[in-house]
C-alpha atoms as a PDB file:
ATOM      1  CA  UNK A   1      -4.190  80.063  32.568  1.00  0.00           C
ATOM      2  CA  UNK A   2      -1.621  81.545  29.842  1.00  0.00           C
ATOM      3  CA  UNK A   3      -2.421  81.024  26.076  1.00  0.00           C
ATOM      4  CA  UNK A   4       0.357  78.646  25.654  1.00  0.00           C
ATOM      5  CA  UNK A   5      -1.114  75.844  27.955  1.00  0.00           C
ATOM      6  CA  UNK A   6      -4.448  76.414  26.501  1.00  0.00           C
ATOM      7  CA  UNK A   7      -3.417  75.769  22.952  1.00  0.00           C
ATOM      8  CA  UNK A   8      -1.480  72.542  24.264  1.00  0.00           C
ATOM      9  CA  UNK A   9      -4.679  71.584  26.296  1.00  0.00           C
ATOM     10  CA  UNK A  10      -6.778  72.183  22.976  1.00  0.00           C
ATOM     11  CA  UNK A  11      -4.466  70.245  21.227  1.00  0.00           C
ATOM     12  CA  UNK A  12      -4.395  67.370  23.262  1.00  0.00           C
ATOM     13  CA  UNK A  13      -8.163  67.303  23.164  1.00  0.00           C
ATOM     14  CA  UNK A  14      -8.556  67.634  19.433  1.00  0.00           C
ATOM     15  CA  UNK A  15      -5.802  64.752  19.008  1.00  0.00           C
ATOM     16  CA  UNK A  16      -7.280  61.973  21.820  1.00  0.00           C
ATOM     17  CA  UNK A  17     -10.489  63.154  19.685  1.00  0.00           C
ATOM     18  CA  UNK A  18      -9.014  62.291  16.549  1.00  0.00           C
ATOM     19  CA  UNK A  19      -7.814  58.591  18.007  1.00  0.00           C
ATOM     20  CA  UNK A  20     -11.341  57.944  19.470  1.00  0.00           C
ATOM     21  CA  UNK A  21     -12.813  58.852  15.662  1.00  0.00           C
ATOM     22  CA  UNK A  22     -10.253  56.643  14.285  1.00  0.00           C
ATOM     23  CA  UNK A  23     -10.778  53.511  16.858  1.00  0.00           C
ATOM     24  CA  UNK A  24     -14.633  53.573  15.544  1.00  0.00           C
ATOM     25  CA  UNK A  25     -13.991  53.718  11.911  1.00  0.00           C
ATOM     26  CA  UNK A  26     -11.428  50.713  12.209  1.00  0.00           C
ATOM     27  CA  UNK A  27     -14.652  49.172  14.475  1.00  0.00           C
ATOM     28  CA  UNK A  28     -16.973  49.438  12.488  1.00  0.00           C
ATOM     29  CA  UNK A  29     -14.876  47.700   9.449  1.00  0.00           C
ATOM     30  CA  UNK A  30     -14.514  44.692  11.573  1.00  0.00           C
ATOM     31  CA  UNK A  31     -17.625  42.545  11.359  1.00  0.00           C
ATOM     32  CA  UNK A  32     -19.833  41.143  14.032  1.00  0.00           C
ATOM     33  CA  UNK A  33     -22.247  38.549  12.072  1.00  0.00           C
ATOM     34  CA  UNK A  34     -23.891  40.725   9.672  1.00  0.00           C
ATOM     35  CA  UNK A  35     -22.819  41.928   6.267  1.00  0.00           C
ATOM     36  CA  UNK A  36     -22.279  45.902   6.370  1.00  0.00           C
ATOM     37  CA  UNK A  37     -21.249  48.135   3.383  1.00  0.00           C
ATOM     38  CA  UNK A  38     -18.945  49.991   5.669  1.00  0.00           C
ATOM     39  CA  UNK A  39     -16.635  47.148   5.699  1.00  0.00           C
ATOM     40  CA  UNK A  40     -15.530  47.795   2.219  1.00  0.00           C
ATOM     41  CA  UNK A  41     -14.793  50.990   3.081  1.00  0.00           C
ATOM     42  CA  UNK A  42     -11.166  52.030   2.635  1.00  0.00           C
ATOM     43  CA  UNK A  43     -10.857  48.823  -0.110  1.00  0.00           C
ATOM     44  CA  UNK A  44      -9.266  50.872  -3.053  1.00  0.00           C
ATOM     45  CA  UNK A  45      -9.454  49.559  -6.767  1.00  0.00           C
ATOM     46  CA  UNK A  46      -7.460  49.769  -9.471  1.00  0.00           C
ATOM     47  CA  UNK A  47      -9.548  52.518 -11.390  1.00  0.00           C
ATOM     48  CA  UNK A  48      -7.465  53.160 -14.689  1.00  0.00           C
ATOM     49  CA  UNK A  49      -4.045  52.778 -13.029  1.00  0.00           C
ATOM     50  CA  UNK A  50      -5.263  54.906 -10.033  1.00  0.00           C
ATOM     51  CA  UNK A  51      -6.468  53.768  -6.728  1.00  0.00           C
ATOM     52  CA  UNK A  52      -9.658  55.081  -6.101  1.00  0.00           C
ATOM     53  CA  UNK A  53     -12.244  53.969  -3.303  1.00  0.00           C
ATOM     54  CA  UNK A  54     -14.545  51.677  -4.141  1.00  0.00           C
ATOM     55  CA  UNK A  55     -17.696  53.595  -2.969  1.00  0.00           C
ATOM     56  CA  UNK A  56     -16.532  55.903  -5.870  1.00  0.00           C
ATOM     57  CA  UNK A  57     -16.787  53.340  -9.148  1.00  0.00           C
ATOM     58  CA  UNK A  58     -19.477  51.105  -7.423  1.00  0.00           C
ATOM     59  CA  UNK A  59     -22.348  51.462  -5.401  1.00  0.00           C
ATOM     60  CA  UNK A  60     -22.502  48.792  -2.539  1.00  0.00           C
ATOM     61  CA  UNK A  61     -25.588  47.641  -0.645  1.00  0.00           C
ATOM     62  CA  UNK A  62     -26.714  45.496   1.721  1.00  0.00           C
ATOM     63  CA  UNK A  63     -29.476  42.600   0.480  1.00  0.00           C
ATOM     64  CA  UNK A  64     -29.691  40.941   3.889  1.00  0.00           C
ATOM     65  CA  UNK A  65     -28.198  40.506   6.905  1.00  0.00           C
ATOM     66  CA  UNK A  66     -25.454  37.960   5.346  1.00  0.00           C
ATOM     67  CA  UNK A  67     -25.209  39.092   1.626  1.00  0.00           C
ATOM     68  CA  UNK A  68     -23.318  42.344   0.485  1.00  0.00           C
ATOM     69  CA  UNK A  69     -24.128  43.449  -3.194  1.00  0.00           C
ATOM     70  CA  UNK A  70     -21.295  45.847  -5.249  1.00  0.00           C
ATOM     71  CA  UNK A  71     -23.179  47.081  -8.974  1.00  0.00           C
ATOM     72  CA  UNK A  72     -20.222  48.743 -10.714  1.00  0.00           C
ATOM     73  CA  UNK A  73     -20.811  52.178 -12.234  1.00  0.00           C
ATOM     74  CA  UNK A  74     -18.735  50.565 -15.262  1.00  0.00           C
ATOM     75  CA  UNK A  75     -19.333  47.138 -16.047  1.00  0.00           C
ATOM     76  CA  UNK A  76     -15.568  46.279 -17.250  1.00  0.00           C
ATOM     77  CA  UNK A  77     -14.699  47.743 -13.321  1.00  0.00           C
ATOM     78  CA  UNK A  78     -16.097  44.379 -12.540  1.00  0.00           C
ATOM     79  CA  UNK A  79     -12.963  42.202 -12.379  1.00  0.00           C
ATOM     80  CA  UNK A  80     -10.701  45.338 -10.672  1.00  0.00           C
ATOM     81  CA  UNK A  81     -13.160  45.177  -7.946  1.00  0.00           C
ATOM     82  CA  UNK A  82     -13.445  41.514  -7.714  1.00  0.00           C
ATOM     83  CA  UNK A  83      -9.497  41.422  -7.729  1.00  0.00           C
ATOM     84  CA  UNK A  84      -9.406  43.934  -4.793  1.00  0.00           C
ATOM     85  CA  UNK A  85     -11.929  41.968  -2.438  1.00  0.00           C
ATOM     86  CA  UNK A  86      -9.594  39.081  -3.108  1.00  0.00           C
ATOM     87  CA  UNK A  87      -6.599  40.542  -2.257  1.00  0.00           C
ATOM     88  CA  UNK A  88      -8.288  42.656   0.780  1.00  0.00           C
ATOM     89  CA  UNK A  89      -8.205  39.099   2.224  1.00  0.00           C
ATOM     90  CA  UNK A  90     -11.724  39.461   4.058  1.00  0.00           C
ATOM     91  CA  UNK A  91     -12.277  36.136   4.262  1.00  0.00           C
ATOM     92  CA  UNK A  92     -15.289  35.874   1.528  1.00  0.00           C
ATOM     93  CA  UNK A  93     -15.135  34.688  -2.477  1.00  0.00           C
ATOM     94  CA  UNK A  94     -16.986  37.806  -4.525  1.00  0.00           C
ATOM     95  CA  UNK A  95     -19.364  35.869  -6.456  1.00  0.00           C
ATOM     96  CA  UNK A  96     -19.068  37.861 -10.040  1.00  0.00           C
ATOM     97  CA  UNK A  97     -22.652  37.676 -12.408  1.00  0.00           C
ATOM     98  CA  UNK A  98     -21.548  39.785 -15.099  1.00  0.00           C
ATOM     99  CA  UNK A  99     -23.339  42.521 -13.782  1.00  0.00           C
ATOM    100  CA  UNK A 100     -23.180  42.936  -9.736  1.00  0.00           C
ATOM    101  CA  UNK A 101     -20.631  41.324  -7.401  1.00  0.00           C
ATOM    102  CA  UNK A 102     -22.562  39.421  -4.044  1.00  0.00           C
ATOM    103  CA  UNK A 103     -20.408  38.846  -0.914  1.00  0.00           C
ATOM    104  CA  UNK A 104     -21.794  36.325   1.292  1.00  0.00           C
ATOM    105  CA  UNK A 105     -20.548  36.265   4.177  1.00  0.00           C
ATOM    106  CA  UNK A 106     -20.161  32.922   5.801  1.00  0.00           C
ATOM    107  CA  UNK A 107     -21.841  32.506   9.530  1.00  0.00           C
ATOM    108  CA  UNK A 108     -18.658  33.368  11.929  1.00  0.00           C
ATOM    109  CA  UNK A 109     -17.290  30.468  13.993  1.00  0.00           C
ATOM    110  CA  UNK A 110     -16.288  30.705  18.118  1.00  0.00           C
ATOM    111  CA  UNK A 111     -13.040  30.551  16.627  1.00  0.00           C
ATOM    112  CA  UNK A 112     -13.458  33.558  13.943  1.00  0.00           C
ATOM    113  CA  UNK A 113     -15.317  35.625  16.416  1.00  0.00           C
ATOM    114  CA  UNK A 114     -12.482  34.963  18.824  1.00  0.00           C
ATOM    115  CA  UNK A 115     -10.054  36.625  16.121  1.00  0.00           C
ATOM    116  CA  UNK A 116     -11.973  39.346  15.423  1.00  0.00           C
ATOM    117  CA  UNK A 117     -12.198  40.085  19.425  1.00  0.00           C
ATOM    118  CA  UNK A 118      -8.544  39.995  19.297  1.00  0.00           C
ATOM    119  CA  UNK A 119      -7.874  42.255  15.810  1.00  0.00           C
ATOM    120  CA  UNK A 120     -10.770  44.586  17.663  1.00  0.00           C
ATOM    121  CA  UNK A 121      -8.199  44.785  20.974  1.00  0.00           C
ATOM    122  CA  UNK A 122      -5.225  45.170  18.783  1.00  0.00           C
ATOM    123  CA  UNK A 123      -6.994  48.275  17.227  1.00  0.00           C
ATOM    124  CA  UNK A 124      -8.048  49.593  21.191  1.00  0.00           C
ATOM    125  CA  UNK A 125      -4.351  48.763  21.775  1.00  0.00           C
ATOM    126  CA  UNK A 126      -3.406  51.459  19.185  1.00  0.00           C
ATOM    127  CA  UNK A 127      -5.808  54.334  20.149  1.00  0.00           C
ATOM    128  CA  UNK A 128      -4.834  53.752  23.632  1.00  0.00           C
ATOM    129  CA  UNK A 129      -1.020  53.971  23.026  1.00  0.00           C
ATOM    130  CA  UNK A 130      -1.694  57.343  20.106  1.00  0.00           C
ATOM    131  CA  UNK A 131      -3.483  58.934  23.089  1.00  0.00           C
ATOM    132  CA  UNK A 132      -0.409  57.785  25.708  1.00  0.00           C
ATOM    133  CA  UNK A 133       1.613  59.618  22.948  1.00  0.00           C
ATOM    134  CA  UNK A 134      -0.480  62.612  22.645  1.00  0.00           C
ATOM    135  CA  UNK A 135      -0.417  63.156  26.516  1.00  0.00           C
ATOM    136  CA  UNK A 136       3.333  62.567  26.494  1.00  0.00           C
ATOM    137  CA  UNK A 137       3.775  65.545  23.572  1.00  0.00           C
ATOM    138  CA  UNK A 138       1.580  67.740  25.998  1.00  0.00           C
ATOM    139  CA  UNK A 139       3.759  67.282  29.090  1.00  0.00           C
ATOM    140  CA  UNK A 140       6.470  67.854  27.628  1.00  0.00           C
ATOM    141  CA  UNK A 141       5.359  71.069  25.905  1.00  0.00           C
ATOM    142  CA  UNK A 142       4.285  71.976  29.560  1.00  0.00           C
ATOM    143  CA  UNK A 143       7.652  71.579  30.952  1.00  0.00           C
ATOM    144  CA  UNK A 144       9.025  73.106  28.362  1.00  0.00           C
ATOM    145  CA  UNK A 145       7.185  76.451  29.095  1.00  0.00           C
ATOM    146  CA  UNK A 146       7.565  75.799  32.830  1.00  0.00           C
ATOM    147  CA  UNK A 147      11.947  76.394  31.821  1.00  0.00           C
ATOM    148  CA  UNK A 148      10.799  79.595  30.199  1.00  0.00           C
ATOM    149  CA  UNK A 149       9.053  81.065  32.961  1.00  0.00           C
ATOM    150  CA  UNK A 150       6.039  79.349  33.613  1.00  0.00           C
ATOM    151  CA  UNK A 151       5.063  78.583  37.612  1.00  0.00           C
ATOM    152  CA  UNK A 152       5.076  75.222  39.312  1.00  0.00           C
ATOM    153  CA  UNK A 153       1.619  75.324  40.134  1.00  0.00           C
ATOM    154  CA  UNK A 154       0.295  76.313  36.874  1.00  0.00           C
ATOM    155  CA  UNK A 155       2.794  72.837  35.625  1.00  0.00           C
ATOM    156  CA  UNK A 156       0.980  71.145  37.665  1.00  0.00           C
ATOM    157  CA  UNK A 157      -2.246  71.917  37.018  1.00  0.00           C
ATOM    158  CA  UNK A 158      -2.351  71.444  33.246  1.00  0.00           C
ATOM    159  CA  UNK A 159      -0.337  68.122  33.816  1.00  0.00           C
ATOM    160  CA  UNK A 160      -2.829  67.157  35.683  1.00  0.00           C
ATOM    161  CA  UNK A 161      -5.596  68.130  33.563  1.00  0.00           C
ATOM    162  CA  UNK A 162      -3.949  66.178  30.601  1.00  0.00           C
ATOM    163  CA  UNK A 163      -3.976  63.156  32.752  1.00  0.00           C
ATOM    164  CA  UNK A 164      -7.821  63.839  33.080  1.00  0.00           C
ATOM    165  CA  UNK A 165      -8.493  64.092  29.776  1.00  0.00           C
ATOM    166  CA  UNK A 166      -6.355  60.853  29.114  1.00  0.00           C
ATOM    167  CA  UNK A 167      -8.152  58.887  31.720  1.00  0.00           C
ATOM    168  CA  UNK A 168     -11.235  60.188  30.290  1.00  0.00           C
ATOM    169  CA  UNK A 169     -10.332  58.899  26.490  1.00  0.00           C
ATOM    170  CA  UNK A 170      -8.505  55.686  27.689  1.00  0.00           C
ATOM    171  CA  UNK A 171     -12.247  55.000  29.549  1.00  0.00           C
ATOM    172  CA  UNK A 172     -14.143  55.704  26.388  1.00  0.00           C
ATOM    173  CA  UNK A 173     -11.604  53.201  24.460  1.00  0.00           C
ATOM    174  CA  UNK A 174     -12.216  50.815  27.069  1.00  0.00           C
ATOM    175  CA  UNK A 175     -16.540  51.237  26.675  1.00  0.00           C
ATOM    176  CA  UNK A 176     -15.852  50.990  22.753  1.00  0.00           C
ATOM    177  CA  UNK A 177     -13.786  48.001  23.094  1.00  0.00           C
ATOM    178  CA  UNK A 178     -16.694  46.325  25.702  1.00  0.00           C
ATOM    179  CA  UNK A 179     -19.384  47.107  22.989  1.00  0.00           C
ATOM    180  CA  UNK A 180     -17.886  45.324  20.009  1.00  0.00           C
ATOM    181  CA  UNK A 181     -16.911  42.866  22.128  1.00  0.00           C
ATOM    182  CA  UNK A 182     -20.791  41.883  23.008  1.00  0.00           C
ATOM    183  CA  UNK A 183     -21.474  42.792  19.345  1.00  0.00           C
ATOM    184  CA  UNK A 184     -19.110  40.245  17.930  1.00  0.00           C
ATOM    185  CA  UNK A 185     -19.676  37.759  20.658  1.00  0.00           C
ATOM    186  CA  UNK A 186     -23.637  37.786  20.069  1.00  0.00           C
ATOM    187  CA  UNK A 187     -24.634  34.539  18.058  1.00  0.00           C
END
Protein backbone atom coordinates (compact mmCIF):
# COMPACT_ATOMS: atom_id res chain seq x y z
CA UNK A 1 0.00 0.00 0.00
CA UNK A 2 1.50 3.53 -1.24
CA UNK A 3 2.23 6.26 1.42
CA UNK A 4 -0.54 8.37 0.24
CA UNK A 5 -3.42 5.93 1.28
CA UNK A 6 -1.68 5.25 4.45
CA UNK A 7 -1.57 8.82 5.59
CA UNK A 8 -5.40 9.12 4.54
CA UNK A 9 -6.06 5.77 6.44
CA UNK A 10 -4.09 7.30 9.52
CA UNK A 11 -5.98 10.22 9.21
CA UNK A 12 -9.23 8.85 9.17
CA UNK A 13 -8.35 6.87 12.25
CA UNK A 14 -6.93 9.71 14.27
CA UNK A 15 -10.17 11.86 13.30
CA UNK A 16 -13.16 8.99 14.08
CA UNK A 17 -10.70 8.88 17.27
CA UNK A 18 -11.00 12.38 17.93
CA UNK A 19 -15.14 12.19 17.56
CA UNK A 20 -15.28 9.10 19.89
CA UNK A 21 -13.04 11.36 22.60
CA UNK A 22 -15.34 14.13 22.01
CA UNK A 23 -18.83 12.02 22.27
CA UNK A 24 -17.48 10.98 25.97
CA UNK A 25 -16.51 14.33 27.18
CA UNK A 26 -20.01 15.79 26.05
CA UNK A 27 -21.28 12.29 28.06
CA UNK A 28 -19.93 12.63 30.79
CA UNK A 29 -21.23 16.48 31.21
CA UNK A 30 -24.69 15.21 30.94
CA UNK A 31 -25.88 13.89 34.28
CA UNK A 32 -27.37 10.60 35.23
CA UNK A 33 -28.67 11.15 39.03
CA UNK A 34 -25.59 12.02 40.75
CA UNK A 35 -23.80 15.31 41.14
CA UNK A 36 -20.26 15.13 39.26
CA UNK A 37 -17.62 17.95 39.11
CA UNK A 38 -17.07 17.14 35.50
CA UNK A 39 -20.29 18.67 34.64
CA UNK A 40 -19.01 22.10 35.23
CA UNK A 41 -16.45 21.47 33.10
CA UNK A 42 -16.24 23.74 30.05
CA UNK A 43 -18.55 26.50 32.28
CA UNK A 44 -16.23 29.61 31.72
CA UNK A 45 -16.40 32.72 34.15
CA UNK A 46 -15.95 36.04 33.80
CA UNK A 47 -12.36 36.21 35.44
CA UNK A 48 -11.37 40.03 35.16
CA UNK A 49 -13.01 40.57 31.76
CA UNK A 50 -11.55 37.21 30.52
CA UNK A 51 -13.21 33.91 30.26
CA UNK A 52 -11.39 31.51 32.04
CA UNK A 53 -12.56 27.88 33.13
CA UNK A 54 -13.90 27.53 36.19
CA UNK A 55 -11.67 24.63 37.45
CA UNK A 56 -9.01 27.45 37.13
CA UNK A 57 -10.44 30.28 39.84
CA UNK A 58 -12.34 27.59 41.93
CA UNK A 59 -11.86 24.30 43.11
CA UNK A 60 -15.09 22.11 42.77
CA UNK A 61 -15.92 18.95 44.71
CA UNK A 62 -18.29 16.58 45.21
CA UNK A 63 -19.98 16.38 49.04
CA UNK A 64 -22.40 13.59 48.13
CA UNK A 65 -23.99 11.96 45.62
CA UNK A 66 -26.60 15.01 45.09
CA UNK A 67 -24.59 18.12 46.31
CA UNK A 68 -21.72 19.79 44.21
CA UNK A 69 -19.49 22.28 46.27
CA UNK A 70 -17.39 25.31 44.17
CA UNK A 71 -14.76 27.24 47.06
CA UNK A 72 -13.46 30.14 44.96
CA UNK A 73 -9.71 30.74 44.97
CA UNK A 74 -10.89 34.55 45.36
CA UNK A 75 -13.72 35.21 47.42
CA UNK A 76 -15.10 38.37 45.31
CA UNK A 77 -15.02 35.44 42.18
CA UNK A 78 -18.03 34.36 44.09
CA UNK A 79 -20.86 36.17 42.28
CA UNK A 80 -18.96 35.69 38.54
CA UNK A 81 -19.25 32.09 39.22
CA UNK A 82 -22.66 32.10 40.63
CA UNK A 83 -23.70 34.30 37.51
CA UNK A 84 -22.18 31.66 35.12
CA UNK A 85 -24.04 28.52 36.68
CA UNK A 86 -27.11 30.64 36.16
CA UNK A 87 -26.71 31.44 32.84
CA UNK A 88 -25.16 27.79 31.96
CA UNK A 89 -28.89 26.99 32.44
CA UNK A 90 -28.19 23.49 34.22
CA UNK A 91 -31.21 23.35 35.73
CA UNK A 92 -29.98 23.98 39.57
CA UNK A 93 -30.03 27.50 41.82
CA UNK A 94 -26.12 27.87 43.20
CA UNK A 95 -26.81 28.36 46.72
CA UNK A 96 -24.05 31.29 47.54
CA UNK A 97 -22.71 31.30 51.62
CA UNK A 98 -20.28 33.93 51.31
CA UNK A 99 -17.66 31.58 51.14
CA UNK A 100 -18.41 28.28 48.89
CA UNK A 101 -21.17 27.90 46.28
CA UNK A 102 -23.39 24.25 46.85
CA UNK A 103 -25.30 22.89 43.80
CA UNK A 104 -27.91 20.55 44.72
CA UNK A 105 -29.06 18.85 42.34
CA UNK A 106 -32.70 18.05 42.41
CA UNK A 107 -33.70 14.07 42.07
CA UNK A 108 -34.32 13.75 38.06
CA UNK A 109 -37.92 13.08 36.98
CA UNK A 110 -39.07 10.19 34.08
CA UNK A 111 -39.59 13.23 32.27
CA UNK A 112 -35.96 14.93 32.86
CA UNK A 113 -34.26 11.65 32.40
CA UNK A 114 -36.22 11.28 29.20
CA UNK A 115 -34.53 14.69 27.99
CA UNK A 116 -31.34 13.95 28.91
CA UNK A 117 -31.69 10.43 26.88
CA UNK A 118 -32.62 12.56 24.05
CA UNK A 119 -29.73 15.60 24.42
CA UNK A 120 -27.36 12.24 25.01
CA UNK A 121 -28.71 10.89 21.27
CA UNK A 122 -28.47 14.30 19.83
CA UNK A 123 -24.73 14.31 20.91
CA UNK A 124 -24.33 10.32 19.35
CA UNK A 125 -26.16 11.95 16.41
CA UNK A 126 -23.17 14.35 15.97
CA UNK A 127 -20.17 11.94 16.41
CA UNK A 128 -21.90 9.65 14.13
CA UNK A 129 -22.46 12.23 11.31
CA UNK A 130 -18.36 13.95 12.09
CA UNK A 131 -17.26 10.33 11.50
CA UNK A 132 -19.79 9.97 8.17
CA UNK A 133 -17.82 13.19 7.26
CA UNK A 134 -14.44 11.99 8.02
CA UNK A 135 -15.01 8.76 5.89
CA UNK A 136 -16.46 10.91 3.11
CA UNK A 137 -13.00 13.28 3.14
CA UNK A 138 -11.08 9.84 2.94
CA UNK A 139 -12.88 8.52 -0.15
CA UNK A 140 -12.61 11.17 -1.81
CA UNK A 141 -8.88 11.67 -1.21
CA UNK A 142 -8.77 7.96 -2.45
CA UNK A 143 -10.34 8.70 -5.68
CA UNK A 144 -8.54 11.45 -6.05
CA UNK A 145 -5.18 9.50 -6.12
CA UNK A 146 -6.90 6.68 -8.02
CA UNK A 147 -7.14 9.87 -11.23
CA UNK A 148 -3.44 10.26 -10.65
CA UNK A 149 -2.40 6.87 -11.12
CA UNK A 150 -3.44 4.84 -8.43
CA UNK A 151 -5.00 1.06 -9.33
CA UNK A 152 -8.60 -0.01 -8.99
CA UNK A 153 -7.89 -2.61 -6.67
CA UNK A 154 -5.76 -0.73 -4.37
CA UNK A 155 -9.26 2.03 -4.53
CA UNK A 156 -10.95 -0.50 -3.48
CA UNK A 157 -9.27 -1.81 -0.86
CA UNK A 158 -8.66 1.30 1.23
CA UNK A 159 -12.39 2.27 0.51
CA UNK A 160 -13.19 -0.56 1.93
CA UNK A 161 -11.04 -0.42 4.83
CA UNK A 162 -12.45 3.14 5.65
CA UNK A 163 -15.84 1.64 5.69
CA UNK A 164 -14.36 -0.82 8.35
CA UNK A 165 -13.06 1.52 10.42
CA UNK A 166 -16.41 3.57 10.17
CA UNK A 167 -18.52 0.61 11.02
CA UNK A 168 -16.17 -0.03 13.73
CA UNK A 169 -16.55 3.75 15.32
CA UNK A 170 -20.31 4.08 14.40
CA UNK A 171 -20.55 0.54 16.72
CA UNK A 172 -18.57 2.05 19.53
CA UNK A 173 -20.99 5.29 19.33
CA UNK A 174 -23.78 3.03 19.38
CA UNK A 175 -22.22 0.93 22.88
CA UNK A 176 -21.55 4.59 24.33
CA UNK A 177 -24.93 5.74 23.57
CA UNK A 178 -26.49 2.14 25.20
CA UNK A 179 -24.37 2.83 28.40
CA UNK A 180 -25.58 6.30 29.29
CA UNK A 181 -28.69 5.32 28.34
CA UNK A 182 -28.90 2.56 31.35
CA UNK A 183 -26.89 5.12 33.37
CA UNK A 184 -29.45 7.85 33.07
CA UNK A 185 -32.37 5.52 33.06
CA UNK A 186 -31.22 3.83 36.50
CA UNK A 187 -33.45 5.27 39.42
Amino acid sequence: MSDDLEFILEDARDGMKKALNHLETELIKIRAGKASPQMLDGLTVDYYGSPTALNQVANVASMDARTLTIQPWERNMLAPIERAIINANLGVTPQNDGNIIRLFMPPLTEERRREFVKRAGGEGEQSKVAIRNIRRDAIEQIKKLQKDGLSEDEAKDAEKEIQDITDKNIALVEKHLSAKEKEIMAV
